[in-house]
Protein backbone atom coordinates (compact mmCIF):
# COMPACT_ATOMS: atom_id res chain seq x y z
CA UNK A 1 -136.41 51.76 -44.63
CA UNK A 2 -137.09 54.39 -46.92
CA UNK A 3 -133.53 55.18 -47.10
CA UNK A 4 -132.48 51.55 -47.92
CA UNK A 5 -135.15 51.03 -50.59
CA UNK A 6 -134.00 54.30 -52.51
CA UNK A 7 -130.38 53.40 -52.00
CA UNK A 8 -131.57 49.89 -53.69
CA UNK A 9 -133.72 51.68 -56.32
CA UNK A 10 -130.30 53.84 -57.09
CA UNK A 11 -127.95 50.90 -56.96
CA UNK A 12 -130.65 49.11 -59.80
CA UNK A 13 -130.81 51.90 -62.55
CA UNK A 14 -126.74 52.23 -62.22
CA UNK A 15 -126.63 48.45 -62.52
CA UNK A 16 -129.29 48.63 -65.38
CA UNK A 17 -127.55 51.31 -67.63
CA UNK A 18 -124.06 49.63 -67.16
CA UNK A 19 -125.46 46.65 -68.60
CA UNK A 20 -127.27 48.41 -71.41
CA UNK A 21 -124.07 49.83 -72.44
CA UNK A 22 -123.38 47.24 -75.24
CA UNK A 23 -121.03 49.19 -77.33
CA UNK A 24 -117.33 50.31 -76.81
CA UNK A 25 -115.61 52.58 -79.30
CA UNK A 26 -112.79 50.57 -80.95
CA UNK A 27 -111.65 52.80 -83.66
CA UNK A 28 -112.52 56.08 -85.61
CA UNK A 29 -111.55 57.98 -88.97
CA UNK A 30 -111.90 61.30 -90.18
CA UNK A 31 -112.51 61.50 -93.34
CA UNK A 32 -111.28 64.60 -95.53
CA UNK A 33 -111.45 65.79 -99.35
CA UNK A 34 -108.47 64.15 -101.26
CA UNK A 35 -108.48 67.65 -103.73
CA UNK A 36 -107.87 69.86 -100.03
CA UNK A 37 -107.23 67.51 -96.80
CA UNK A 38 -108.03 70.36 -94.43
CA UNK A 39 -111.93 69.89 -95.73
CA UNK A 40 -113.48 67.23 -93.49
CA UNK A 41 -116.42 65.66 -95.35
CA UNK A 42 -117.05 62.80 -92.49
CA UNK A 43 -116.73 60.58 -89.88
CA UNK A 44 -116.58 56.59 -88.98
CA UNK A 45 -117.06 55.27 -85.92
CA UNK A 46 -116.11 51.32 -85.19
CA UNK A 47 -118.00 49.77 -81.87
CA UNK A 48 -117.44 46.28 -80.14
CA UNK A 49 -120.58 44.63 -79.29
CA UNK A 50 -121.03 42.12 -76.81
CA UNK A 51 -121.79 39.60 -78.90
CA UNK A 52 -117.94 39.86 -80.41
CA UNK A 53 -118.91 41.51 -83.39
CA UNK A 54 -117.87 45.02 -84.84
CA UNK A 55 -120.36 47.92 -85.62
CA UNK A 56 -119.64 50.70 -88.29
CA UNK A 57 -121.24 54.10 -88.07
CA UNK A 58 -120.20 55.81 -91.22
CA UNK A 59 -121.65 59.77 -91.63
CA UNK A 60 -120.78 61.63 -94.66
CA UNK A 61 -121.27 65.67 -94.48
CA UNK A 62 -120.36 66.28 -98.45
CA UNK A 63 -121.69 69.14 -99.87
CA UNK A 64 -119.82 68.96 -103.20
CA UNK A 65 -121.57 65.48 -103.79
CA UNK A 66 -125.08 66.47 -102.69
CA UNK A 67 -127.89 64.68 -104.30
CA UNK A 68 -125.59 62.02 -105.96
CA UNK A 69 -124.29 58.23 -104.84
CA UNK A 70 -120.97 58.12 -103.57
CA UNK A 71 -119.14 54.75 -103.31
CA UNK A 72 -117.09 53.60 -99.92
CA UNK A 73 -114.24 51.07 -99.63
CA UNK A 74 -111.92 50.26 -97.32
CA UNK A 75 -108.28 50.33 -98.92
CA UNK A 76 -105.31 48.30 -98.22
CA UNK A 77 -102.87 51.00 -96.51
CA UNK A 78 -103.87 54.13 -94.22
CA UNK A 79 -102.05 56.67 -96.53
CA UNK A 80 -104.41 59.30 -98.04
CA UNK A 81 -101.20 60.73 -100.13
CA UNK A 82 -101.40 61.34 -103.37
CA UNK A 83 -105.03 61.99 -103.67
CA UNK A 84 -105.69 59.07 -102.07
CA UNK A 85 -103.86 56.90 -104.53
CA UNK A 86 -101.31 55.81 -101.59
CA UNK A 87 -104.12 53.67 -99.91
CA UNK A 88 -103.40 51.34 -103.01
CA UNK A 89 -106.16 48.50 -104.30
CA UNK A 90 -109.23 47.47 -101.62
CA UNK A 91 -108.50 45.38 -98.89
CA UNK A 92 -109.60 42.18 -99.16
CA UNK A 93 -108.37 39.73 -96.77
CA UNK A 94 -110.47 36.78 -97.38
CA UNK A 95 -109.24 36.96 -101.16
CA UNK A 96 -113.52 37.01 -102.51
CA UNK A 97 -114.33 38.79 -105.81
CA UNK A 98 -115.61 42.41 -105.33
CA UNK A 99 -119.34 42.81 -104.82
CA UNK A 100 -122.02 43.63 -103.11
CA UNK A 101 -121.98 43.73 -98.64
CA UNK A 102 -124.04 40.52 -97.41
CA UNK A 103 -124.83 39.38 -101.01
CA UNK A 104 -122.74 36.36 -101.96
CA UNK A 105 -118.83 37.23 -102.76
CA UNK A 106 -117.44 40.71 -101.42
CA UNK A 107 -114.43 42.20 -100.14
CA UNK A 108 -114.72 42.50 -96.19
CA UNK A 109 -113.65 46.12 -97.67
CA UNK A 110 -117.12 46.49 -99.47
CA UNK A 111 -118.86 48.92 -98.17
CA UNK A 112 -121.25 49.87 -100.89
CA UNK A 113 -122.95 53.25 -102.42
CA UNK A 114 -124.21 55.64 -100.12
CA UNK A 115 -127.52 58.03 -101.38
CA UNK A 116 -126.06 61.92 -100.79
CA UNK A 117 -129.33 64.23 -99.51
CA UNK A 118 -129.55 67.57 -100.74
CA UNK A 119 -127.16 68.67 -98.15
CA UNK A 120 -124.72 66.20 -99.17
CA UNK A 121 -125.67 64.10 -96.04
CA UNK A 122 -125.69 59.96 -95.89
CA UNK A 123 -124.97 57.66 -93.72
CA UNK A 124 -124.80 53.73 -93.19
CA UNK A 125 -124.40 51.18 -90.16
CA UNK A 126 -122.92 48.01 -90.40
CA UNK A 127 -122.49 45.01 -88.02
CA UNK A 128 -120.51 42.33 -89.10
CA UNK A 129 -117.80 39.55 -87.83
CA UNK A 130 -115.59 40.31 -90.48
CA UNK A 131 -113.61 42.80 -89.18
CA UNK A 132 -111.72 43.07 -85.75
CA UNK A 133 -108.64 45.26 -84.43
CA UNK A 134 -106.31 42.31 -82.76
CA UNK A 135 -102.83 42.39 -83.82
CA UNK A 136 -102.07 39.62 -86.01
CA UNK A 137 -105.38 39.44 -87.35
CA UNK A 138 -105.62 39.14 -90.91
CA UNK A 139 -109.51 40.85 -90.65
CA UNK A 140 -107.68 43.53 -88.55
CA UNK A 141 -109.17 46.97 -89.80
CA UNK A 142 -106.50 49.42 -87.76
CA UNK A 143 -104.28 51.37 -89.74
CA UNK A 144 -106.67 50.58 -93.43
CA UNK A 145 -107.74 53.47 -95.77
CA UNK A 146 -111.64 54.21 -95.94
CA UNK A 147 -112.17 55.56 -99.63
CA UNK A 148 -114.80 58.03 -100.37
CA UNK A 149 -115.29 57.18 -104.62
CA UNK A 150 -117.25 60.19 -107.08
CA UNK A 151 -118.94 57.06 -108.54
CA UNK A 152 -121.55 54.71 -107.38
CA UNK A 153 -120.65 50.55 -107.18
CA UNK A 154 -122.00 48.97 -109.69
CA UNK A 155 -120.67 45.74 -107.12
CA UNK A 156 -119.46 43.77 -110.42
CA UNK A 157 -116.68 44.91 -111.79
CA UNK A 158 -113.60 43.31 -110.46
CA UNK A 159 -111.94 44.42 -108.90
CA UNK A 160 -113.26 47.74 -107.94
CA UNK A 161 -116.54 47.96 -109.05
CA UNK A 162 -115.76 50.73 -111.29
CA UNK A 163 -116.37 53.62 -108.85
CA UNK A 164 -114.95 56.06 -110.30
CA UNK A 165 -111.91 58.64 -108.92
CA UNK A 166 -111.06 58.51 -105.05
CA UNK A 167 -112.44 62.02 -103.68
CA UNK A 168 -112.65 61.51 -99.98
CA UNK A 169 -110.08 59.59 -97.65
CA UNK A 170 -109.40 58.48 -93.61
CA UNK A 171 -107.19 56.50 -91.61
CA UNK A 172 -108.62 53.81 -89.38
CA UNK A 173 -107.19 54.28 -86.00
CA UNK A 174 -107.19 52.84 -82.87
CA UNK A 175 -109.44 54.51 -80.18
CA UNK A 176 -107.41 56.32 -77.63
């Protein structure tokens, strides 16, 4: 009996901890210095929930930016070339005015400022239905540039929110 009951106590936590595994990784970028590529200054992580929706874990590890704002976009193309410049204008599938994330009008693209610590450390998590990785989708985010800007948002000025030059850069790709 005392067998069975541990064998059932077991078969519950593995049961429990499958279940509490609400998040799959969907998609990832590396983000690197547009000046020097081989100078990683973060990462973004992309998560399917079980309630359909996408979750973004964006970490920035920027030393040349510490203690400042740093603006972050999602671009139309995933080409960092030319200092970034080959990502081309934001991407904004739903054809809104640039602004601020949640707050009326904004690109699905608009990330928003992120506060640099003394480090150069930030991060910020977003959940949203906005986005998805399907073929075919027109709020597909695989294969979009993420934008790292040397200016903060001011989540007005259209169409960019006059952020200033593009200093960090990634690829959004598909989790292996």
């Amino acid at each position: 009996m005392k067998k069975y009951l541990l064998g059932m106590a077991i078969a519950g936590i593995a049961l429990m901890s499958a279940c509490s595994q609400k998040e799959t990784e969907l998609a990832s970028a590396n983000l690197s210095e547009t000046a020097d590529p081989s100078k990683s200054i973060g990462t973004v992580k992309f998560y399917g929930l079980s309630d359909g929706k996408i979750k973004m874990d964006l970490k920035l590890k920027f030393a040349a930016r510490a203690d400042s704002n740093v603006a972050v976009h999602f671009h139309e193309h995933g080409d960092c070339g030319d200092m970034g410049e080959n990502t081309h204008g934001h991407w904004n599938p739903t054809k809104e005015d640039h602004g601020k994330w949640d707050s009326g009008a904004f690109h699905s693209g608009d990330i928003g400022n992120i506060k640099l610590d003394s480090k150069g450390e930030g991060e910020v998590s977003i959940t949203t239905d906005r986005w998805s990785v399907q073929d075919g989708d027109v709020k597909n985010i695989i294969g979009r540039g993420i934008i790292v800007h040397d200016g903060t948002d001011d989540y007005k000025t259209q169409p960019t929110g006059n952020s200033g030059p593009r200093v960090g850069c990634g690829v959004i790709e598909s989790a292996k």
